[in-house]
PDB file of N, CA and C in Angstrom:
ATOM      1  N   UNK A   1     101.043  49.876  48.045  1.00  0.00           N
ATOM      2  CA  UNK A   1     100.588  51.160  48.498  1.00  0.00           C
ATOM      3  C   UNK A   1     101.682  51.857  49.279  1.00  0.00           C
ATOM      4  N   UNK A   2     102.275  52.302  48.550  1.00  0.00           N
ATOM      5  CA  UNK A   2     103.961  52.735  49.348  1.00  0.00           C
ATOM      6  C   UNK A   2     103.340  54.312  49.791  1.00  0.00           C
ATOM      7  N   UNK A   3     103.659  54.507  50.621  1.00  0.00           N
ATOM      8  CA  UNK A   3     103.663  56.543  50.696  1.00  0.00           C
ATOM      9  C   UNK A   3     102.098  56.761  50.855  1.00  0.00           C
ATOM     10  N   UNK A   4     101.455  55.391  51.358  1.00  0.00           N
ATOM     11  CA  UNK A   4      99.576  56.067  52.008  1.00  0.00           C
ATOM     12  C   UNK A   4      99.547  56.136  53.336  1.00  0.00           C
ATOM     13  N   UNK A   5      98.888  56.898  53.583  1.00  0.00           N
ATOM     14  CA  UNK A   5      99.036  57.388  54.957  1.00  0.00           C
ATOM     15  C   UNK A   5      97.914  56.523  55.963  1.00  0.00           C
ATOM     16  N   UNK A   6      98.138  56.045  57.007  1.00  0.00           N
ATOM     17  CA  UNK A   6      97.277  54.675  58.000  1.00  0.00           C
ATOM     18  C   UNK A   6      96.412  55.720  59.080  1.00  0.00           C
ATOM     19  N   UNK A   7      95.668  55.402  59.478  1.00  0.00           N
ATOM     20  CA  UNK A   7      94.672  56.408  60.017  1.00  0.00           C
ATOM     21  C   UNK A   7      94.849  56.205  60.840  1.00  0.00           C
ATOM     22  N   UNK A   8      94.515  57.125  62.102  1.00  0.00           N
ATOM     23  CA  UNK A   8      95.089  57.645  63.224  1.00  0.00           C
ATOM     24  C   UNK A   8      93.725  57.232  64.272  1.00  0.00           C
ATOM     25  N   UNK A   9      94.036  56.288  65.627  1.00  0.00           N
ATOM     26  CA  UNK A   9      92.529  56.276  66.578  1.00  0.00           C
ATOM     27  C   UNK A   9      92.440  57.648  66.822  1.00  0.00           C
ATOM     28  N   UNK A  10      91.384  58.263  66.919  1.00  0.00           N
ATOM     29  CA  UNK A  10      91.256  58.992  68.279  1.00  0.00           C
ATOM     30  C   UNK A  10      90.431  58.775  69.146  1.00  0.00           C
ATOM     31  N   UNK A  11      91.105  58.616  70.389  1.00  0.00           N
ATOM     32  CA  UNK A  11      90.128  58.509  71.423  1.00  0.00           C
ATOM     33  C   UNK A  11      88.934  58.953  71.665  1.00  0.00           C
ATOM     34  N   UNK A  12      87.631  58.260  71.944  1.00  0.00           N
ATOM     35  CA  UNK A  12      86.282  58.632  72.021  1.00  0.00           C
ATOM     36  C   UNK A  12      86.780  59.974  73.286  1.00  0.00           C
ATOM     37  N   UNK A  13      86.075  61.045  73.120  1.00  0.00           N
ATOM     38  CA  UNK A  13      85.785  62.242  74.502  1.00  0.00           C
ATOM     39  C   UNK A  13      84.792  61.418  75.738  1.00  0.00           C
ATOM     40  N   UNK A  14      85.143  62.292  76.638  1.00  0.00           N
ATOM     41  CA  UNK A  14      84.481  61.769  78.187  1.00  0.00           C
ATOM     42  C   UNK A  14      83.043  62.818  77.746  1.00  0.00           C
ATOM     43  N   UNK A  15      82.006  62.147  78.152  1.00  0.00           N
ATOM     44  CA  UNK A  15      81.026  63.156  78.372  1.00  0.00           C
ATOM     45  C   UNK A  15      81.687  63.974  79.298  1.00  0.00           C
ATOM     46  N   UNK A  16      80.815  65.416  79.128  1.00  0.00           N
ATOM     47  CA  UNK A  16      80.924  66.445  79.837  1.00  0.00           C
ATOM     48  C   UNK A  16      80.105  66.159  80.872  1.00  0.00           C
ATOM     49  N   UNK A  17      80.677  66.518  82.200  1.00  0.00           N
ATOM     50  CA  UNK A  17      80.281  66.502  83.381  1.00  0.00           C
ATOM     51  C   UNK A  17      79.293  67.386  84.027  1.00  0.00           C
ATOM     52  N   UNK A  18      78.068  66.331  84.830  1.00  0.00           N
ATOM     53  CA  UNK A  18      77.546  67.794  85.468  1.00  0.00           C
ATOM     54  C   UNK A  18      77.583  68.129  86.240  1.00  0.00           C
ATOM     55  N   UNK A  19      77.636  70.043  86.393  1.00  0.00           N
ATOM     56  CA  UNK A  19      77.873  70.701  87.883  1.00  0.00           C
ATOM     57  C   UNK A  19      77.283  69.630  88.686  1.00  0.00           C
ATOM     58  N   UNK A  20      77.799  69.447  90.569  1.00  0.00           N
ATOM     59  CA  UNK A  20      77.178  69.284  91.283  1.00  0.00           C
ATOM     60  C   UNK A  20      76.601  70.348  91.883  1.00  0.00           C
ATOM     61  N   UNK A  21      75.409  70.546  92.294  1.00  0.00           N
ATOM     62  CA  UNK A  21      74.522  71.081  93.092  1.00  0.00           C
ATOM     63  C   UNK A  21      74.201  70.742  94.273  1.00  0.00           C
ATOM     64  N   UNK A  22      74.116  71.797  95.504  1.00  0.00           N
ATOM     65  CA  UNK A  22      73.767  71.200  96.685  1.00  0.00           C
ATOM     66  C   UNK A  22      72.379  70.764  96.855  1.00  0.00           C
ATOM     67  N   UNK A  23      72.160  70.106  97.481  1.00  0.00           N
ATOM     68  CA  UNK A  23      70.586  69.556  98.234  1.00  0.00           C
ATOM     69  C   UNK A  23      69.804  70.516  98.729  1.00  0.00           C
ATOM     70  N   UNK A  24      68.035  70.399  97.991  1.00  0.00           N
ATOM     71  CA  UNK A  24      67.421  71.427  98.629  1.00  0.00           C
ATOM     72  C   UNK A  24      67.969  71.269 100.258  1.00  0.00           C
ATOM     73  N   UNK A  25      67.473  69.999 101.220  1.00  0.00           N
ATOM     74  CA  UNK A  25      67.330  70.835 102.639  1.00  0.00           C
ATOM     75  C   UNK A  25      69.052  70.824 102.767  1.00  0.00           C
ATOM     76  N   UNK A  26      70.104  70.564 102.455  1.00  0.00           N
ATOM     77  CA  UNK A  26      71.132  70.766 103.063  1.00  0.00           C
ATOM     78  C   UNK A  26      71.573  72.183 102.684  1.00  0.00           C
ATOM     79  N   UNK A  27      70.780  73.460 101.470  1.00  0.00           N
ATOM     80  CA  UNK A  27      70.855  74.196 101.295  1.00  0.00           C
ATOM     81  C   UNK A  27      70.107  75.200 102.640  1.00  0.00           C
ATOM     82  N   UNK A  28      68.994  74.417 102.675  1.00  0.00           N
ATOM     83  CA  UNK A  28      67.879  75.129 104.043  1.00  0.00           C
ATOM     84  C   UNK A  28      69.048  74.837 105.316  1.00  0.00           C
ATOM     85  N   UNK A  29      69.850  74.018 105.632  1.00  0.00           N
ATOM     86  CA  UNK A  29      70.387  73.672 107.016  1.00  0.00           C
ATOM     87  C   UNK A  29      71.253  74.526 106.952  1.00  0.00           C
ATOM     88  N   UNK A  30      71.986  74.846 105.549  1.00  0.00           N
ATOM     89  CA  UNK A  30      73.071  75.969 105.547  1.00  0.00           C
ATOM     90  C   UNK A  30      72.632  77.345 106.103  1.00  0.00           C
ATOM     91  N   UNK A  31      71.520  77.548 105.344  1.00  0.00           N
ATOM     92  CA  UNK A  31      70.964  78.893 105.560  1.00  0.00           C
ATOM     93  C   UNK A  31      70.505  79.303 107.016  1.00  0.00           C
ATOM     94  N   UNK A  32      69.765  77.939 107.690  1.00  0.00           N
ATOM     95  CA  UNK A  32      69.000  78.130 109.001  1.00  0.00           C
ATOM     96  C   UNK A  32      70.551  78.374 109.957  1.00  0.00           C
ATOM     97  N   UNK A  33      71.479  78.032 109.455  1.00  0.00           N
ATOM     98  CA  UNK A  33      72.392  77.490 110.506  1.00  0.00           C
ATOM     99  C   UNK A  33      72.991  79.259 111.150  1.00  0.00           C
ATOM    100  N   UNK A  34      73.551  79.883 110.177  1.00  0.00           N
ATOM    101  CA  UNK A  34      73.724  81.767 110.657  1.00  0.00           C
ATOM    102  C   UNK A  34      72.832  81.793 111.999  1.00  0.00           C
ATOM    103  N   UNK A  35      70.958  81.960 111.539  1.00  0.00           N
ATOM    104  CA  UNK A  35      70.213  82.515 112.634  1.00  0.00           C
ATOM    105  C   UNK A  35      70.319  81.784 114.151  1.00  0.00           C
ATOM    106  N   UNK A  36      70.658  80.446 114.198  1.00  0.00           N
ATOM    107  CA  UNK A  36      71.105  79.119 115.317  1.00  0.00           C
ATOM    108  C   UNK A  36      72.101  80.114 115.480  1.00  0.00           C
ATOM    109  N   UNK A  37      73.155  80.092 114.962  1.00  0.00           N
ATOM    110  CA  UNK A  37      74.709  80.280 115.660  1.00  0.00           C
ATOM    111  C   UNK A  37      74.367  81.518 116.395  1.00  0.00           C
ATOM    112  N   UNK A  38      73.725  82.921 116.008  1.00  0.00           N
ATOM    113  CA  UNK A  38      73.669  84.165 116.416  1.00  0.00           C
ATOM    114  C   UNK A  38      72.882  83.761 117.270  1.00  0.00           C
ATOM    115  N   UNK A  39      72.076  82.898 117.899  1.00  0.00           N
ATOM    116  CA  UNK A  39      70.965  82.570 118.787  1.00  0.00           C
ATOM    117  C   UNK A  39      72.041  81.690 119.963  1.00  0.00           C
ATOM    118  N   UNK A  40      72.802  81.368 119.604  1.00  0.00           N
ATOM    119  CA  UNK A  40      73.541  80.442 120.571  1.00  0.00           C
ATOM    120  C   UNK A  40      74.787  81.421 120.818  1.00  0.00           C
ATOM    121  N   UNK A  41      74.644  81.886 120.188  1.00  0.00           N
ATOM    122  CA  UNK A  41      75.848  83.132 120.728  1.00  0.00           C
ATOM    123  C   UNK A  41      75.828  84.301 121.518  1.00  0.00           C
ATOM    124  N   UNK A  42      74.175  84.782 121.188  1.00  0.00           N
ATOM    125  CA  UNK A  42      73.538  85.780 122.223  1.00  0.00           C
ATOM    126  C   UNK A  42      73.283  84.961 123.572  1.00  0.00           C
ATOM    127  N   UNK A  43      72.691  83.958 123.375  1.00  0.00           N
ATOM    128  CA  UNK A  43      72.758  83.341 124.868  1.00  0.00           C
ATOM    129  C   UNK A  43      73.676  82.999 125.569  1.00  0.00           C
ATOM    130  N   UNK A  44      74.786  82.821 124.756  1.00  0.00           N
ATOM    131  CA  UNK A  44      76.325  82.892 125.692  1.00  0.00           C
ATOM    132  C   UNK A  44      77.201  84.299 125.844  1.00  0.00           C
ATOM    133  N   UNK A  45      76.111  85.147 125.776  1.00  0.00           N
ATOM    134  CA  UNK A  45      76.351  86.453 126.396  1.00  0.00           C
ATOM    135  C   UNK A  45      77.599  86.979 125.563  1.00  0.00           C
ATOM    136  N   UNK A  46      77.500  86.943 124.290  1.00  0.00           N
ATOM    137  CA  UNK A  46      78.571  87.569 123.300  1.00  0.00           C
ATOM    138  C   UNK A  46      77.219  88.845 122.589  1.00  0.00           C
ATOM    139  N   UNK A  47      78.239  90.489 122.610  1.00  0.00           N
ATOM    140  CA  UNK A  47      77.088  91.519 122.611  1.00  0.00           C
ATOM    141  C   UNK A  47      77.051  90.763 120.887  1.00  0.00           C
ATOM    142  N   UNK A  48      75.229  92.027 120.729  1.00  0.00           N
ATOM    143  CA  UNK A  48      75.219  91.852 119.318  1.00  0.00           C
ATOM    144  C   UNK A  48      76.269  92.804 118.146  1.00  0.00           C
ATOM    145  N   UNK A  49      76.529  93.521 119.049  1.00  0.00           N
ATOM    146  CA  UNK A  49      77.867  94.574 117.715  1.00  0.00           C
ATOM    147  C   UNK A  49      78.784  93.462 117.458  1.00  0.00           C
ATOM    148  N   UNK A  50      79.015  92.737 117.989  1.00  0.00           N
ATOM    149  CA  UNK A  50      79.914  91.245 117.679  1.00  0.00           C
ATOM    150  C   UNK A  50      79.695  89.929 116.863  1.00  0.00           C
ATOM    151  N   UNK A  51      78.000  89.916 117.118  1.00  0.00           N
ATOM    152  CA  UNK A  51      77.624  88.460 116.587  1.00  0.00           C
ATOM    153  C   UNK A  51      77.248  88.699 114.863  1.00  0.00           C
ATOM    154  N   UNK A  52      77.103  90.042 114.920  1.00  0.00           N
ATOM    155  CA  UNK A  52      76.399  90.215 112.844  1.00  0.00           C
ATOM    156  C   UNK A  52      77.612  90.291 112.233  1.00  0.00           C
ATOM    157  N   UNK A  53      78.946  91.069 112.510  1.00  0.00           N
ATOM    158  CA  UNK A  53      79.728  91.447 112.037  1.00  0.00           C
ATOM    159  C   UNK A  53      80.805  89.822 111.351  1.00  0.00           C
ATOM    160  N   UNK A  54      80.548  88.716 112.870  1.00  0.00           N
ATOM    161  CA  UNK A  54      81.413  87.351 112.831  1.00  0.00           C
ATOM    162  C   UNK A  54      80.131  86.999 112.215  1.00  0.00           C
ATOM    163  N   UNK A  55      78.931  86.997 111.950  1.00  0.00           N
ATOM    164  CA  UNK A  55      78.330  86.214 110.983  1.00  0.00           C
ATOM    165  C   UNK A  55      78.453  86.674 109.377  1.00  0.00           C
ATOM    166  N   UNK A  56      79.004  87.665 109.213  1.00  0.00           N
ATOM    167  CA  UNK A  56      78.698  88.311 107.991  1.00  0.00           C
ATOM    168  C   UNK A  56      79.893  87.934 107.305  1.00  0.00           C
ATOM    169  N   UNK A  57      81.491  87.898 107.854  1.00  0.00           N
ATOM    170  CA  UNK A  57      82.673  87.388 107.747  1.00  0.00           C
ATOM    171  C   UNK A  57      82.775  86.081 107.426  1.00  0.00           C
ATOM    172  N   UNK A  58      82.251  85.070 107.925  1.00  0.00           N
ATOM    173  CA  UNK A  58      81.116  83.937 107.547  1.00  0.00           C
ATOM    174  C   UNK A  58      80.946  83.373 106.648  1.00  0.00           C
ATOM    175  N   UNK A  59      79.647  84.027 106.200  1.00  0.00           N
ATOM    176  CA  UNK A  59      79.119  84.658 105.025  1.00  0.00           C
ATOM    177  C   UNK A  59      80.042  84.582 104.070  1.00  0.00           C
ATOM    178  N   UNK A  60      80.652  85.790 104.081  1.00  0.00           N
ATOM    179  CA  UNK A  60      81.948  86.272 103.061  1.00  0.00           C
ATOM    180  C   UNK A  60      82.920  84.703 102.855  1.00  0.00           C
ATOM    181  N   UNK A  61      83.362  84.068 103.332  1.00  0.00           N
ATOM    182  CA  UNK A  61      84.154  83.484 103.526  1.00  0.00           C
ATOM    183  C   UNK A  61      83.682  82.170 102.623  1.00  0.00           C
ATOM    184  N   UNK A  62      82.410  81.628 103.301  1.00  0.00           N
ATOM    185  CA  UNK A  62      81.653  80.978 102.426  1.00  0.00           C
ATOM    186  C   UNK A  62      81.567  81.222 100.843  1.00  0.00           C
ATOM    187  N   UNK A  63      80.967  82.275 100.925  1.00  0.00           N
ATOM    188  CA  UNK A  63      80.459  82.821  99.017  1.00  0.00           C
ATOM    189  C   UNK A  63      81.936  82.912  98.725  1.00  0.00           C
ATOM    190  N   UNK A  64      82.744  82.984  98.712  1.00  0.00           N
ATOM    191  CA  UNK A  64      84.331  83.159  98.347  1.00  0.00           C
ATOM    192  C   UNK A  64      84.606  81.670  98.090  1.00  0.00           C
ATOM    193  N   UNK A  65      84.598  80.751  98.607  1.00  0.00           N
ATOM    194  CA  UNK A  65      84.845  79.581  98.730  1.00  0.00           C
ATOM    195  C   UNK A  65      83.617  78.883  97.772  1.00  0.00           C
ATOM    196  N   UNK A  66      82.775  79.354  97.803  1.00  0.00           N
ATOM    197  CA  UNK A  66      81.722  78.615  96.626  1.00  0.00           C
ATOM    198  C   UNK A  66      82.082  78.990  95.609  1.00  0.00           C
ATOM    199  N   UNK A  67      82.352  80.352  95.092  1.00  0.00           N
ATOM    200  CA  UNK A  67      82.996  80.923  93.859  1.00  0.00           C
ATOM    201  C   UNK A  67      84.118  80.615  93.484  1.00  0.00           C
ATOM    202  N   UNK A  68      84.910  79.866  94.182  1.00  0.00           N
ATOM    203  CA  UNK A  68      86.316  79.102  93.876  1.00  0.00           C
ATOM    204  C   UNK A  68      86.095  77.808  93.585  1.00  0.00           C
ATOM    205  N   UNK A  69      85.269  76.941  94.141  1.00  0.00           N
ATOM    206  CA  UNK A  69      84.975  75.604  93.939  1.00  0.00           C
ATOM    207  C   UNK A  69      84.660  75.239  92.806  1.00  0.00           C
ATOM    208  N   UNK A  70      83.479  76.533  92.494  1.00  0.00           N
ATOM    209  CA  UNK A  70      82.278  76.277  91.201  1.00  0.00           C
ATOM    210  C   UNK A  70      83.082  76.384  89.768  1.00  0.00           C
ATOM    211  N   UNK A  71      84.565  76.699  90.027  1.00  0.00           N
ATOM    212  CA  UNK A  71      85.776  77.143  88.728  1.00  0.00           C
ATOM    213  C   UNK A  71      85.182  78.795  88.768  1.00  0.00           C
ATOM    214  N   UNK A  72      84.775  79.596  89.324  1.00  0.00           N
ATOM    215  CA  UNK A  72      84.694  80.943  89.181  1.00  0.00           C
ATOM    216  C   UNK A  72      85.791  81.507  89.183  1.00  0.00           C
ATOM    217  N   UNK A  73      87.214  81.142  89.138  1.00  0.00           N
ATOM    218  CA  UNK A  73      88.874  81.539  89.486  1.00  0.00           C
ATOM    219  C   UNK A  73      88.689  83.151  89.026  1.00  0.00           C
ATOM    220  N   UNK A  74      87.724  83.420  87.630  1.00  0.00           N
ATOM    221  CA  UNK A  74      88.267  84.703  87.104  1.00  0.00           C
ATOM    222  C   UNK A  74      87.215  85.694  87.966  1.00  0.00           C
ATOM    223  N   UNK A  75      86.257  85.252  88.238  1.00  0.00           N
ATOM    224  CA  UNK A  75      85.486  85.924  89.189  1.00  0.00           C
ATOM    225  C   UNK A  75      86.025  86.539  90.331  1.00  0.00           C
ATOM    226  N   UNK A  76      86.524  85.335  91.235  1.00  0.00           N
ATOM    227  CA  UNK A  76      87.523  85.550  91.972  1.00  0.00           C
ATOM    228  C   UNK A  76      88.573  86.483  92.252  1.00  0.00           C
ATOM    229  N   UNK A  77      88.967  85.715  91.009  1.00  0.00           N
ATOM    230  CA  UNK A  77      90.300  87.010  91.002  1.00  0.00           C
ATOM    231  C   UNK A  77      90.415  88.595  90.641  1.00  0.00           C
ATOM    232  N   UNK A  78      88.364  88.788  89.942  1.00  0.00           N
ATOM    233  CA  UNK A  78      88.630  90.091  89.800  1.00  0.00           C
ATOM    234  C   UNK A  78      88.086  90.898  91.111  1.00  0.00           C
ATOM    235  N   UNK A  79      87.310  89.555  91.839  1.00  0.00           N
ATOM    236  CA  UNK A  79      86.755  90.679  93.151  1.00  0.00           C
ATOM    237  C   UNK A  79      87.776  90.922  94.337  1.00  0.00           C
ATOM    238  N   UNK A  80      89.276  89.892  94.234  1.00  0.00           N
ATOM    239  CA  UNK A  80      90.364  89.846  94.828  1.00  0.00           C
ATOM    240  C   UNK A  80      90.912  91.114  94.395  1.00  0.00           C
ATOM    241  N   UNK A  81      91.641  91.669  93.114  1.00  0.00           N
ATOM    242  CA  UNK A  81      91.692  92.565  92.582  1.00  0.00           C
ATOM    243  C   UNK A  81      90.823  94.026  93.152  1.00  0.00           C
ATOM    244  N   UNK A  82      89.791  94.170  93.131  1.00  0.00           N
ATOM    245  CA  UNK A  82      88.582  95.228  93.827  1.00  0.00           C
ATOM    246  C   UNK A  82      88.722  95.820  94.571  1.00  0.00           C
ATOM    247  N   UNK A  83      89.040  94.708  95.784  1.00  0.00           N
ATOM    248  CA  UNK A  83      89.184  94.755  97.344  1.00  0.00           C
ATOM    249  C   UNK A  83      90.626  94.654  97.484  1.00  0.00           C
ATOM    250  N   UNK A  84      91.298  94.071  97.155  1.00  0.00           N
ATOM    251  CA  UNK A  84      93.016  94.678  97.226  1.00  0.00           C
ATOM    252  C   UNK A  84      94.156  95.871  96.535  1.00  0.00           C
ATOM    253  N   UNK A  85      93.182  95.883  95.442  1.00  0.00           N
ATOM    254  CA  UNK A  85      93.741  97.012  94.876  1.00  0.00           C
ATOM    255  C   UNK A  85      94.427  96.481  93.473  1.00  0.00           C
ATOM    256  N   UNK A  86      95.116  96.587  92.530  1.00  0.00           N
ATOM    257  CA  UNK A  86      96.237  96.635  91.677  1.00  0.00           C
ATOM    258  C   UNK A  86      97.651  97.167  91.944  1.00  0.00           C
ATOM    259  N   UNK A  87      98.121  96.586  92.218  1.00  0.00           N
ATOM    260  CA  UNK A  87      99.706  97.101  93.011  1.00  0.00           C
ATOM    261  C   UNK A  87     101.071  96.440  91.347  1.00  0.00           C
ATOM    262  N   UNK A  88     100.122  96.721  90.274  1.00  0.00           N
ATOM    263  CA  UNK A  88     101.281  96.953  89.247  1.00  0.00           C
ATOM    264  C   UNK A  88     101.840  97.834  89.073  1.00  0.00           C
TER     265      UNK A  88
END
């Protein structure tokens, strides 16, 4: 059998992976945690024109960081784009 061609392995594929998801209550501790901080922050006598604005920044900072984790990169990069402008 001169000139037959010998067959090639291919490696079995990895199952596809699944998203992780956060935990209902560690989702609730996330959420409860904003109204705590603004509650512990008014009582340490920081005004409120201060405490919504650093909670909302927060916020932002968070959902930015979940949308990067989750592989959202193009998401990302178009709401980076939005808010910075196009400087081509």
């Amino acid at each position: 059998m001169s000139g037959s061609v010998s067959p090639r392995l291919v490696p079995a594929s990895e199952p596809a992976r699944e998203q992780a998801r956060p935990s209902l209550p560690l989702t609730f501790a996330l959420i409860a945690a904003f109204p705590v901080l603004g509650t512990v922050l008014a009582l340490a006598s920081m005004p409120t024109s201060e405490i919504i604005p650093l909670l909302g920044y927060c916020a932002a900072i968070g959902v930015g960081t979940v949308i990067v984790a989750n592989g959202g990169r193009r998401l990302a990069a178009g709401l980076a784009t939005l808010f910075l402008g196009n400087n081509q």
